[in-house]
N, C-alpha and C. Protein backbone atom coordinates (compact mmCIF):
# COMPACT_ATOMS: atom_id res chain seq x y z
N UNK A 1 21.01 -12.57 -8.07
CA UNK A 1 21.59 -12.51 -6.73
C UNK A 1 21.26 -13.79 -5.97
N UNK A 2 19.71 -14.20 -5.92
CA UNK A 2 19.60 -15.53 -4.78
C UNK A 2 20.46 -16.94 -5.66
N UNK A 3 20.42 -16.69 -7.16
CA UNK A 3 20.76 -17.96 -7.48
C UNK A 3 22.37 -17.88 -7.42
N UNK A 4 22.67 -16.77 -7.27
CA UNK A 4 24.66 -17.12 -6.31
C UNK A 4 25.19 -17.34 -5.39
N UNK A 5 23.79 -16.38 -4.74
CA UNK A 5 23.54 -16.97 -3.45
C UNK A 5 23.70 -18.66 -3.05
N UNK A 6 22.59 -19.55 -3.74
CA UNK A 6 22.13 -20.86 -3.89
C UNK A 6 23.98 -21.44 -4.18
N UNK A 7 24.36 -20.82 -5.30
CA UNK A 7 25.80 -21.45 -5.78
C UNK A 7 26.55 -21.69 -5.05
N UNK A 8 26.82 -20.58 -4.20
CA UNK A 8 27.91 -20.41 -3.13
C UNK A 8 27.44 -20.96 -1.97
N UNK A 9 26.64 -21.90 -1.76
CA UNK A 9 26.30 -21.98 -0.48
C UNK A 9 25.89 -21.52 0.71
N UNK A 10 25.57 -20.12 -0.07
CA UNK A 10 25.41 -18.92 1.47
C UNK A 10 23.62 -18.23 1.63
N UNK A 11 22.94 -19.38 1.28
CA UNK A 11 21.41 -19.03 0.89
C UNK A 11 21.19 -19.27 2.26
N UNK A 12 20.77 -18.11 3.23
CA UNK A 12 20.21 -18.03 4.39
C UNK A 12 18.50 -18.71 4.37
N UNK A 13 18.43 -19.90 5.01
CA UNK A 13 17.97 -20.75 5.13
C UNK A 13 17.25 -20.04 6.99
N UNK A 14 15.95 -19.13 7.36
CA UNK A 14 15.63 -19.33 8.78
C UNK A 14 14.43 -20.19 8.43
N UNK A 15 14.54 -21.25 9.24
CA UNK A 15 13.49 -22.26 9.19
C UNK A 15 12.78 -21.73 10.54
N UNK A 16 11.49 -22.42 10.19
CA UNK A 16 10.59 -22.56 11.58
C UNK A 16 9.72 -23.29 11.11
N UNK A 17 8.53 -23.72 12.01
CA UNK A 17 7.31 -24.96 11.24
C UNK A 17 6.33 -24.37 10.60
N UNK A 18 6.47 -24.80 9.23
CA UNK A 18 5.37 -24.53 8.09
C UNK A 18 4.42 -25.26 8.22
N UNK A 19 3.74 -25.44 7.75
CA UNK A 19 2.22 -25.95 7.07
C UNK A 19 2.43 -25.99 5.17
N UNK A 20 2.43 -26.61 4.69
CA UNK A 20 2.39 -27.22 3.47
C UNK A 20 1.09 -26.59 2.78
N UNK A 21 -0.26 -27.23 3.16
CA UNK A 21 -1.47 -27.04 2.77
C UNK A 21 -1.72 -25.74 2.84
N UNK A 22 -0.62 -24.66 3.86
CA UNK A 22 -1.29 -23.23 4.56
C UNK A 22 -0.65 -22.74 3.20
N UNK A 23 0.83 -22.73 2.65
CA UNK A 23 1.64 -21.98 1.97
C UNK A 23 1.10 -22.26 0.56
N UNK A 24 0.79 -23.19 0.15
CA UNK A 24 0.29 -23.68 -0.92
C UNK A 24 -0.87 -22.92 -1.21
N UNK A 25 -2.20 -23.08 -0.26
CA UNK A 25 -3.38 -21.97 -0.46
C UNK A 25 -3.34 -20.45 -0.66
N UNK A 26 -1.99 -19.78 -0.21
CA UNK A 26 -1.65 -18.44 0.31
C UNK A 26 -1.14 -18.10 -1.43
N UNK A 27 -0.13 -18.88 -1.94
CA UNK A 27 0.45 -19.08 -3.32
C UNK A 27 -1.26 -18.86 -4.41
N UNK A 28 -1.69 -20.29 -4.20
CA UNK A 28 -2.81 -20.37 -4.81
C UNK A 28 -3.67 -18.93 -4.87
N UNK A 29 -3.97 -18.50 -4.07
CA UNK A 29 -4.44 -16.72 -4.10
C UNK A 29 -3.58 -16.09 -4.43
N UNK A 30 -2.57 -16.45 -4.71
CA UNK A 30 -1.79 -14.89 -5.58
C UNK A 30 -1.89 -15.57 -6.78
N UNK A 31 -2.36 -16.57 -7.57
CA UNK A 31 -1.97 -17.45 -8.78
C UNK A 31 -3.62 -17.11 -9.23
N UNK A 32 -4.10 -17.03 -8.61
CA UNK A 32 -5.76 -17.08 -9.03
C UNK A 32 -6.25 -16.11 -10.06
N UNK A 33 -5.67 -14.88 -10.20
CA UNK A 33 -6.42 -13.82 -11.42
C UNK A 33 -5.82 -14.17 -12.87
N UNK A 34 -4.24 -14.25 -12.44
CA UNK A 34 -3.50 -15.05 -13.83
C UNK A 34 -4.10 -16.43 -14.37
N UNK A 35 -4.71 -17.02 -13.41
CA UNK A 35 -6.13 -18.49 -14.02
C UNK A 35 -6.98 -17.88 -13.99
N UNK A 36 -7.93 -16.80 -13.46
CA UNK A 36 -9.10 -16.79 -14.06
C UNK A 36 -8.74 -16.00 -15.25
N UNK A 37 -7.80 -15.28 -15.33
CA UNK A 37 -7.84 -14.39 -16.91
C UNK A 37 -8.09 -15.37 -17.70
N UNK A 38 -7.70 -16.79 -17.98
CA UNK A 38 -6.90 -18.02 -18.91
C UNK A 38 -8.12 -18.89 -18.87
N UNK A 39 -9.47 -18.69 -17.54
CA UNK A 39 -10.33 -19.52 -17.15
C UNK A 39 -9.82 -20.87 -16.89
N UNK A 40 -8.92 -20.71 -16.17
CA UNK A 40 -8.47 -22.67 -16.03
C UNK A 40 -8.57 -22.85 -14.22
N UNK A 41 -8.84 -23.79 -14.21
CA UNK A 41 -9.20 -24.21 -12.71
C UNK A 41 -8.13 -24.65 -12.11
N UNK A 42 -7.82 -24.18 -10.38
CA UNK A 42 -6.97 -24.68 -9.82
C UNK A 42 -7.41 -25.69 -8.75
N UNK A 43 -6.82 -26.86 -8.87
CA UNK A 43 -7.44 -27.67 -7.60
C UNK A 43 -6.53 -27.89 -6.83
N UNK A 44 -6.80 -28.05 -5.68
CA UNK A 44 -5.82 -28.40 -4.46
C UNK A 44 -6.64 -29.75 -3.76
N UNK A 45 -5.59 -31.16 -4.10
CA UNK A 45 -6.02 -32.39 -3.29
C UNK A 45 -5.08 -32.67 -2.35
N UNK A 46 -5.79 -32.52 -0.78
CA UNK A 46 -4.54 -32.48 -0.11
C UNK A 46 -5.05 -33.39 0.94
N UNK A 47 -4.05 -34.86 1.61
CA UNK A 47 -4.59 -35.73 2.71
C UNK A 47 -4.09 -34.61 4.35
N UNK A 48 -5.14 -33.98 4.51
CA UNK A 48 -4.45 -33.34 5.68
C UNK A 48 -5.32 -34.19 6.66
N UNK A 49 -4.80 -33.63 8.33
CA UNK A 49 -3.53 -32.78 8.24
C UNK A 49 -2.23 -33.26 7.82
N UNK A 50 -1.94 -32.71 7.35
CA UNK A 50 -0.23 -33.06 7.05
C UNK A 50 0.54 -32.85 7.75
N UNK A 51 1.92 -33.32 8.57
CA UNK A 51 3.19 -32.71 9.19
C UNK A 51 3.54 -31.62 8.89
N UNK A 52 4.07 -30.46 9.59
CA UNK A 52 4.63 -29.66 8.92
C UNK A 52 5.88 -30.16 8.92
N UNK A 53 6.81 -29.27 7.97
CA UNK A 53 8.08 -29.33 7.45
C UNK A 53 9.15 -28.10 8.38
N UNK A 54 10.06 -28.42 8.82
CA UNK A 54 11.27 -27.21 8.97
C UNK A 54 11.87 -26.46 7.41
N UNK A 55 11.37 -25.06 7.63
CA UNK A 55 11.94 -24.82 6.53
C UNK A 55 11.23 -22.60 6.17
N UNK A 56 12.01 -22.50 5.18
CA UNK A 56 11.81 -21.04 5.27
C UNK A 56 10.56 -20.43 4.67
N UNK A 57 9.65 -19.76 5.10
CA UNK A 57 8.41 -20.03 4.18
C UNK A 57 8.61 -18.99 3.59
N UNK A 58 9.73 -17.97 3.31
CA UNK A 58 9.72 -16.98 1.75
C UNK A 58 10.04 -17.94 0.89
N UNK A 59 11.40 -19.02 0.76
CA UNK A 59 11.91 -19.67 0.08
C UNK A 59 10.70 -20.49 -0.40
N UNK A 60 9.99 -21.23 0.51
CA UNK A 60 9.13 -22.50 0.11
C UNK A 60 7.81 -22.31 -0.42
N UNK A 61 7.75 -20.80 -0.18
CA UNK A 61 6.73 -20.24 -1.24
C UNK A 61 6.95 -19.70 -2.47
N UNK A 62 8.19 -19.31 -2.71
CA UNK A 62 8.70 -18.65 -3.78
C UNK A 62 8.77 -20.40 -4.75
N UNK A 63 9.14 -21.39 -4.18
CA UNK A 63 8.93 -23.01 -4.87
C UNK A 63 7.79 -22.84 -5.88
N UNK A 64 6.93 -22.89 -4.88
CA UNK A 64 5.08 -23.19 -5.44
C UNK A 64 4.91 -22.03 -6.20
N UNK A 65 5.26 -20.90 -5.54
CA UNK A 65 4.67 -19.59 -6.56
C UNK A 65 5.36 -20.17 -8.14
N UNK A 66 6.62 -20.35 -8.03
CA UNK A 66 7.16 -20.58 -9.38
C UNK A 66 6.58 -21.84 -10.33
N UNK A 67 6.53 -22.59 -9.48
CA UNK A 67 5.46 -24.06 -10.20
C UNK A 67 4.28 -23.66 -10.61
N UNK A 68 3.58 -23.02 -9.85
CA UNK A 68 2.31 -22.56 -9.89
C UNK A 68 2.10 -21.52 -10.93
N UNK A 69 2.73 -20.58 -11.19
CA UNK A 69 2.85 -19.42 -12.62
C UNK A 69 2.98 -20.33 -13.46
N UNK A 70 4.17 -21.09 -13.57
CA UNK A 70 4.76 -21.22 -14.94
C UNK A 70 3.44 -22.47 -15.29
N UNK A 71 2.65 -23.52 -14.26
CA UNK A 71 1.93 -23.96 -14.66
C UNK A 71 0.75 -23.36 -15.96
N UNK A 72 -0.22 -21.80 -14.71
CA UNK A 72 -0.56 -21.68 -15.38
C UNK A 72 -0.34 -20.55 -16.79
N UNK A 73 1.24 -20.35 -16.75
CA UNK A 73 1.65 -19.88 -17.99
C UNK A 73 1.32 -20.85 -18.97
N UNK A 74 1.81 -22.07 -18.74
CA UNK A 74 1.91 -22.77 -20.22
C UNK A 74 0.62 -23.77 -20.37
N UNK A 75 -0.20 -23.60 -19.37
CA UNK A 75 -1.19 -24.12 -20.39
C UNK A 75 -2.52 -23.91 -20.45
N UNK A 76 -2.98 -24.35 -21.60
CA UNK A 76 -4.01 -23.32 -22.41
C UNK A 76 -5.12 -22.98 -21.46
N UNK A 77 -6.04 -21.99 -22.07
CA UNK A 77 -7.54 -20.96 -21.53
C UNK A 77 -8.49 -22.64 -20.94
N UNK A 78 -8.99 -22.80 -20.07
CA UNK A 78 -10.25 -23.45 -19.46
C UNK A 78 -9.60 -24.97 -19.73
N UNK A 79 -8.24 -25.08 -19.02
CA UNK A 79 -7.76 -26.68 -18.82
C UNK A 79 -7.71 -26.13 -17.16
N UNK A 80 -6.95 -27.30 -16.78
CA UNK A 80 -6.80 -28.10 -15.37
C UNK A 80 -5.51 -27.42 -14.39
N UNK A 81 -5.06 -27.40 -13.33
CA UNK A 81 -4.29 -27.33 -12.79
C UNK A 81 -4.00 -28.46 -11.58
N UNK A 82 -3.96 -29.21 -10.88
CA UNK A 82 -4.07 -29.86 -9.81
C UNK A 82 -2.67 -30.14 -9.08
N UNK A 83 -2.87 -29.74 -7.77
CA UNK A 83 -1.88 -29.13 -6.94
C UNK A 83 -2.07 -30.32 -5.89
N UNK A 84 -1.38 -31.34 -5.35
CA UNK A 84 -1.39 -32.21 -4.46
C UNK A 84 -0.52 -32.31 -2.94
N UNK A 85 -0.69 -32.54 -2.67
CA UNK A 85 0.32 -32.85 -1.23
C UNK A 85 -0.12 -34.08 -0.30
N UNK A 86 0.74 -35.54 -0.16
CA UNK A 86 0.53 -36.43 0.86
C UNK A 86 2.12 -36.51 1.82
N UNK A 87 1.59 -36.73 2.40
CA UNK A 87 2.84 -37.43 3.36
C UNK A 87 3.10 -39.20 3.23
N UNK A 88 4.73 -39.29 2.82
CA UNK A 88 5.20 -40.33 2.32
C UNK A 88 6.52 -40.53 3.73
N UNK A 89 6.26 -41.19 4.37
CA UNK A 89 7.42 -41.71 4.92
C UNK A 89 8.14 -40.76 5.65
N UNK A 90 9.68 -40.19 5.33
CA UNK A 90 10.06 -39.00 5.76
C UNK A 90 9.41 -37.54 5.33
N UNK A 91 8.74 -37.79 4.09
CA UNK A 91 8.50 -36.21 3.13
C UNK A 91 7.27 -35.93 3.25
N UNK A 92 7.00 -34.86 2.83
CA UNK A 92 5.86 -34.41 2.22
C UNK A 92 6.44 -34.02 0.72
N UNK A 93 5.46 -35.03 -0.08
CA UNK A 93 5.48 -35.01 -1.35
C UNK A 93 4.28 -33.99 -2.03
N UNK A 94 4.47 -33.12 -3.01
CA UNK A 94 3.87 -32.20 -3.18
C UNK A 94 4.15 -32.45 -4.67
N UNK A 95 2.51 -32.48 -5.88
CA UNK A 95 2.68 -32.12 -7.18
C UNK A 95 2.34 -31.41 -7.52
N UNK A 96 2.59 -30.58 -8.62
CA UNK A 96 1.80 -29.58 -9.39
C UNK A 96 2.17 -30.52 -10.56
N UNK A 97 0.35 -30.71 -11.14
CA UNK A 97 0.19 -31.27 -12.56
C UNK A 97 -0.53 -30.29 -13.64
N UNK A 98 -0.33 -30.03 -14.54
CA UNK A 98 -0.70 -28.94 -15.61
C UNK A 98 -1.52 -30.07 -16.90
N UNK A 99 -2.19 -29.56 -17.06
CA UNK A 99 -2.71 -29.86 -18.92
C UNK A 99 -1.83 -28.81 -19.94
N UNK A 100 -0.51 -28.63 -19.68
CA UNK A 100 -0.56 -28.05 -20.52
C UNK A 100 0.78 -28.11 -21.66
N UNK A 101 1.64 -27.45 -22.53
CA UNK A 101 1.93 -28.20 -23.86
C UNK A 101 2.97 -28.72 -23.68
N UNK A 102 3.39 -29.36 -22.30
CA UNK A 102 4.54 -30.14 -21.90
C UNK A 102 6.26 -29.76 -22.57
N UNK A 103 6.80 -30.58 -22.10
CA UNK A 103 8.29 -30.41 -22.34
C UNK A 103 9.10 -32.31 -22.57
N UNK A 104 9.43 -31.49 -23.90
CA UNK A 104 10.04 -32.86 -24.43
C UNK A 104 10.85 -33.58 -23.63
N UNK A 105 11.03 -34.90 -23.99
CA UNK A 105 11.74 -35.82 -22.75
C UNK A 105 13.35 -35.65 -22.78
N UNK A 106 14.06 -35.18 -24.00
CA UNK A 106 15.22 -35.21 -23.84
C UNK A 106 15.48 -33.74 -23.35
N UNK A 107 14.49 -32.76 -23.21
CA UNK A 107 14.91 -31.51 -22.36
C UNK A 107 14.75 -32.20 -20.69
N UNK A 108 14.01 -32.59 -20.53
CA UNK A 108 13.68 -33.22 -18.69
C UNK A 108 14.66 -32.85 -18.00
N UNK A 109 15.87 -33.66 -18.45
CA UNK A 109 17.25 -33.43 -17.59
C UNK A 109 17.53 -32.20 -17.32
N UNK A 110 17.03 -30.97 -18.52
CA UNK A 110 17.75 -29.61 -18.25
C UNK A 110 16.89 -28.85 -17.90
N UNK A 111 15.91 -28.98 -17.51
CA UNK A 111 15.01 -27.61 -17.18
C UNK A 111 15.56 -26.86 -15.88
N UNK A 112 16.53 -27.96 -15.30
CA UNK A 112 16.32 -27.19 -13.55
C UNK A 112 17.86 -26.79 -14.00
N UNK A 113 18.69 -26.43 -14.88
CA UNK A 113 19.66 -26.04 -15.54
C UNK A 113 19.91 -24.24 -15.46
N UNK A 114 20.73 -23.61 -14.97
CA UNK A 114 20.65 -22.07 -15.27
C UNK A 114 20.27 -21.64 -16.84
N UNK A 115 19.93 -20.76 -17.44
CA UNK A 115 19.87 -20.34 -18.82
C UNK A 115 18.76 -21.40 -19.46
N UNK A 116 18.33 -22.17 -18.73
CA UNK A 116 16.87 -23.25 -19.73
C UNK A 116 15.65 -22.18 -20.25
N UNK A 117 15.33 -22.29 -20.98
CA UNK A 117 14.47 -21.52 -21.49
C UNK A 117 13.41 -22.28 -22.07
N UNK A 118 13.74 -23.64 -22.87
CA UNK A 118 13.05 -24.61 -23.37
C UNK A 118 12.59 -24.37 -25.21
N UNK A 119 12.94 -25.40 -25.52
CA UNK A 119 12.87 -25.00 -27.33
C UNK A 119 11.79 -25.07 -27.77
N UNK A 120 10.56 -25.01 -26.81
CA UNK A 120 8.75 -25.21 -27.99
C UNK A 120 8.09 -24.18 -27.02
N UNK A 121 8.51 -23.63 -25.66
CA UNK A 121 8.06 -22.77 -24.94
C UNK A 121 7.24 -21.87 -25.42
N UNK A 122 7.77 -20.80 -26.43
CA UNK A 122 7.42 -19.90 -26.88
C UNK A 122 7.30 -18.77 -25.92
N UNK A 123 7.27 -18.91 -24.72
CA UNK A 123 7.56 -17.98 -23.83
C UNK A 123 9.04 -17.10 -23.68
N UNK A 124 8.94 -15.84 -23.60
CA UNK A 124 10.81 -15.31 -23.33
C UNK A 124 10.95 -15.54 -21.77
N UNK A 125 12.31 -15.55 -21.30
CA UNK A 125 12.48 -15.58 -20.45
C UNK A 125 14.20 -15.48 -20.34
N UNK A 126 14.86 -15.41 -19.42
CA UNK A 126 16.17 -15.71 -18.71
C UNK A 126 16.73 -17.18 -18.07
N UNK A 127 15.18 -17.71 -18.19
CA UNK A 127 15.98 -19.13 -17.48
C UNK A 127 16.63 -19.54 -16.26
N UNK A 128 16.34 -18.88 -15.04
CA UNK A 128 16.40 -18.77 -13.55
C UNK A 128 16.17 -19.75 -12.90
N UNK A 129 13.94 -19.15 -13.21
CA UNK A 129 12.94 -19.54 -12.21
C UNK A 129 13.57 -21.00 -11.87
N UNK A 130 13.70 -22.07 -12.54
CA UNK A 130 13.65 -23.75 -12.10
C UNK A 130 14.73 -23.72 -11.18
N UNK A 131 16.04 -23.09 -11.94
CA UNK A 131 17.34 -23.16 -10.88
C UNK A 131 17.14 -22.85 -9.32
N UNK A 132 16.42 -21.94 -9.55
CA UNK A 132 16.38 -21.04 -8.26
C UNK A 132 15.63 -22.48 -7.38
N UNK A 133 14.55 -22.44 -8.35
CA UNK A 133 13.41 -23.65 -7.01
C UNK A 133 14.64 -24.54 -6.64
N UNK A 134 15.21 -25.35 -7.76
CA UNK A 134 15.90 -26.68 -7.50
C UNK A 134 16.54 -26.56 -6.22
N UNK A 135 17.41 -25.12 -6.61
CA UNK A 135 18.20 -24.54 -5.04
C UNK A 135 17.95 -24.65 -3.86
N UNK A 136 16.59 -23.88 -3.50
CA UNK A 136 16.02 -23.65 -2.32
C UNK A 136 15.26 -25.02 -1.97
N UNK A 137 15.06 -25.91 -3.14
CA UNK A 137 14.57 -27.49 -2.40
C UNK A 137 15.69 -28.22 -1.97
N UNK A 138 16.93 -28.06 -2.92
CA UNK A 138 18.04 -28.85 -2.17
C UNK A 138 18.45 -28.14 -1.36
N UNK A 139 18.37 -26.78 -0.93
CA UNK A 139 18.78 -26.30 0.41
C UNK A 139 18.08 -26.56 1.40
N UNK A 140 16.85 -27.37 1.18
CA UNK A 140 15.72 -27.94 2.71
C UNK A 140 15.75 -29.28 2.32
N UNK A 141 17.21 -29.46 1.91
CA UNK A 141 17.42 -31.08 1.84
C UNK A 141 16.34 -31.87 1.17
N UNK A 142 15.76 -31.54 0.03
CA UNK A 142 14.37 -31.94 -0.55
C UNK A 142 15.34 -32.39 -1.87
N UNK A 143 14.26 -32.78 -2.51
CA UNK A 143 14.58 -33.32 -4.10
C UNK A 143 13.28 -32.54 -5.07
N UNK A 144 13.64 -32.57 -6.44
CA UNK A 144 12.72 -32.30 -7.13
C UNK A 144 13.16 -32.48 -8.71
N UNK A 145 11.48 -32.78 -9.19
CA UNK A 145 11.67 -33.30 -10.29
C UNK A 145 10.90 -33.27 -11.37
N UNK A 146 10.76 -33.89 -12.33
CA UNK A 146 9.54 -33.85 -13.77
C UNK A 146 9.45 -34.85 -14.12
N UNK A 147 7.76 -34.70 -14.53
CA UNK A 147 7.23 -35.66 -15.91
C UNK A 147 6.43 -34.86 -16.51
N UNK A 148 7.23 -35.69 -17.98
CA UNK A 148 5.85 -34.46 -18.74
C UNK A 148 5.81 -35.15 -20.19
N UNK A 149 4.62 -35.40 -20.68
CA UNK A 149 4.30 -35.72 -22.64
C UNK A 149 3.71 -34.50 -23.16
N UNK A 150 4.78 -34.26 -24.05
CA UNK A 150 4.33 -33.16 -24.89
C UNK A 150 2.62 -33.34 -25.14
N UNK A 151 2.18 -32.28 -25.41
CA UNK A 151 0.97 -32.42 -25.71
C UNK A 151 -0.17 -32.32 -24.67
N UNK A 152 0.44 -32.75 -23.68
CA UNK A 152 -0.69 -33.34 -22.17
C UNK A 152 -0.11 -32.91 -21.52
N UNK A 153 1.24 -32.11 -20.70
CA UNK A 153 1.16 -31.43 -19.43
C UNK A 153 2.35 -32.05 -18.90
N UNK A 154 2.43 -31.48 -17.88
CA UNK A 154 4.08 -32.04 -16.85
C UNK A 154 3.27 -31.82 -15.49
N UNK A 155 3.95 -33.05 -14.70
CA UNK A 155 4.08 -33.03 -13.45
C UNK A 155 5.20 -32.38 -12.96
N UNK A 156 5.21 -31.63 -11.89
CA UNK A 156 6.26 -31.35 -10.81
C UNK A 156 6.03 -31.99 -9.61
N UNK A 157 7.06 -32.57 -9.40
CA UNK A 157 7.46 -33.53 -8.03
C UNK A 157 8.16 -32.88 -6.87
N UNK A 158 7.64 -32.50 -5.94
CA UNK A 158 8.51 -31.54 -4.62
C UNK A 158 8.76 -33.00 -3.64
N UNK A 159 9.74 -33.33 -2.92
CA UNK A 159 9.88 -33.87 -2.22
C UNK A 159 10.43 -33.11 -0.81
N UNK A 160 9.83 -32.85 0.34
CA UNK A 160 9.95 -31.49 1.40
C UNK A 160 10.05 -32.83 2.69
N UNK A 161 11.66 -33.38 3.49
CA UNK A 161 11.63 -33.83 4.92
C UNK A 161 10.53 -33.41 5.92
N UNK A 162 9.66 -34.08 6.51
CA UNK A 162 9.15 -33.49 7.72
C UNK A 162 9.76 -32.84 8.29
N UNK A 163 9.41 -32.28 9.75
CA UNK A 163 10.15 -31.58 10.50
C UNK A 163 10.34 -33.12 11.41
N UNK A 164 11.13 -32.79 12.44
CA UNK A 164 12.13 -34.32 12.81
C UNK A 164 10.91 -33.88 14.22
N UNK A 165 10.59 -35.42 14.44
CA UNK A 165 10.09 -35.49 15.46
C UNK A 165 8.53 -35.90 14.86
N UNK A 166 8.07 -34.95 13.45
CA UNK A 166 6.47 -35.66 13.10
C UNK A 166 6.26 -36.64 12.06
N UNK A 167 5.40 -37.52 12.38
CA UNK A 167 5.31 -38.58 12.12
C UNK A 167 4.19 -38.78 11.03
């Protein structure tokens, strides 16, 4: 439903001023028993305060929640997580970096694809979650993106406009 939503253009978007560092920590506590089951550590490096952003905080948490699972879905018992946020210019740039068994470079282009599932995953799935994020970041006029070497982990890249007026 939200990702036809997203299609059609009719993804009800109520913005008001977030906090970045607030939604991120709030995520981070719902992400925390699925890492300690796995024992992997979550860090949060963040230059606050940060600007907040205009924007919907079910949507912009449902972002991170999804970065944040599938992080620590895919990678292994007592590795790394590190969760960042600075302010760049217009954005707040936000990463989630994983240790974990990455995604080949000629998939990159398709993960944020409907139906991606990924060919070394080993996880089942439907292939949504990325679409959906991509959606709700290009619906707050954001960008988003990947790096990742098999073997060593992927970055996720959030790129989130300030709210107009902070600097």
């Amino acid at each position: 439903i939200e990702l036809s939503r997203i299609e059609s253009g009719k993804l009800d978007i109520r913005k008001e001023y977030l906090s970045i560092p607030e939604l991120i920590r709030i995520v981070m506590d719902d992400v925390k028993t699925m890492a300690d089951e796995k024992k992997q550590e979550i860090i949060m490096n963040m230059s606050e305060p940060l600007p907040n952003i205009a924007g919907d905080a079910d949507l912009v948490s449902k972002v991170f929640m999804n970065l944040l699972s599938n992080a620590v879905k895919y990678t292994p018992e007592k590795r790394r997580i590190t969760v960042k946020a600075n302010d760049e210019e217009k954005n707040i740039h936000v990463t989630v970096e994983d240790e974990g068994v990455g995604i080949p470079e000629k998939e990159l282009g398709e993960i944020f694809d409907k139906f991606y599932t990924g060919s070394s995953s080993g996880h089942k799935g439907i292939g949504l979650g990325l679409a959906i994020v991509k959606g709700i970041v290009e619906g707050h006029n954001g960008k988003i993106w990947a790096e990742s070497i098999v073997g060593k982990g992927s970055t996720f890249h959030v790129l989130l406009p300030k709210r107009k007026g902070e600097t």
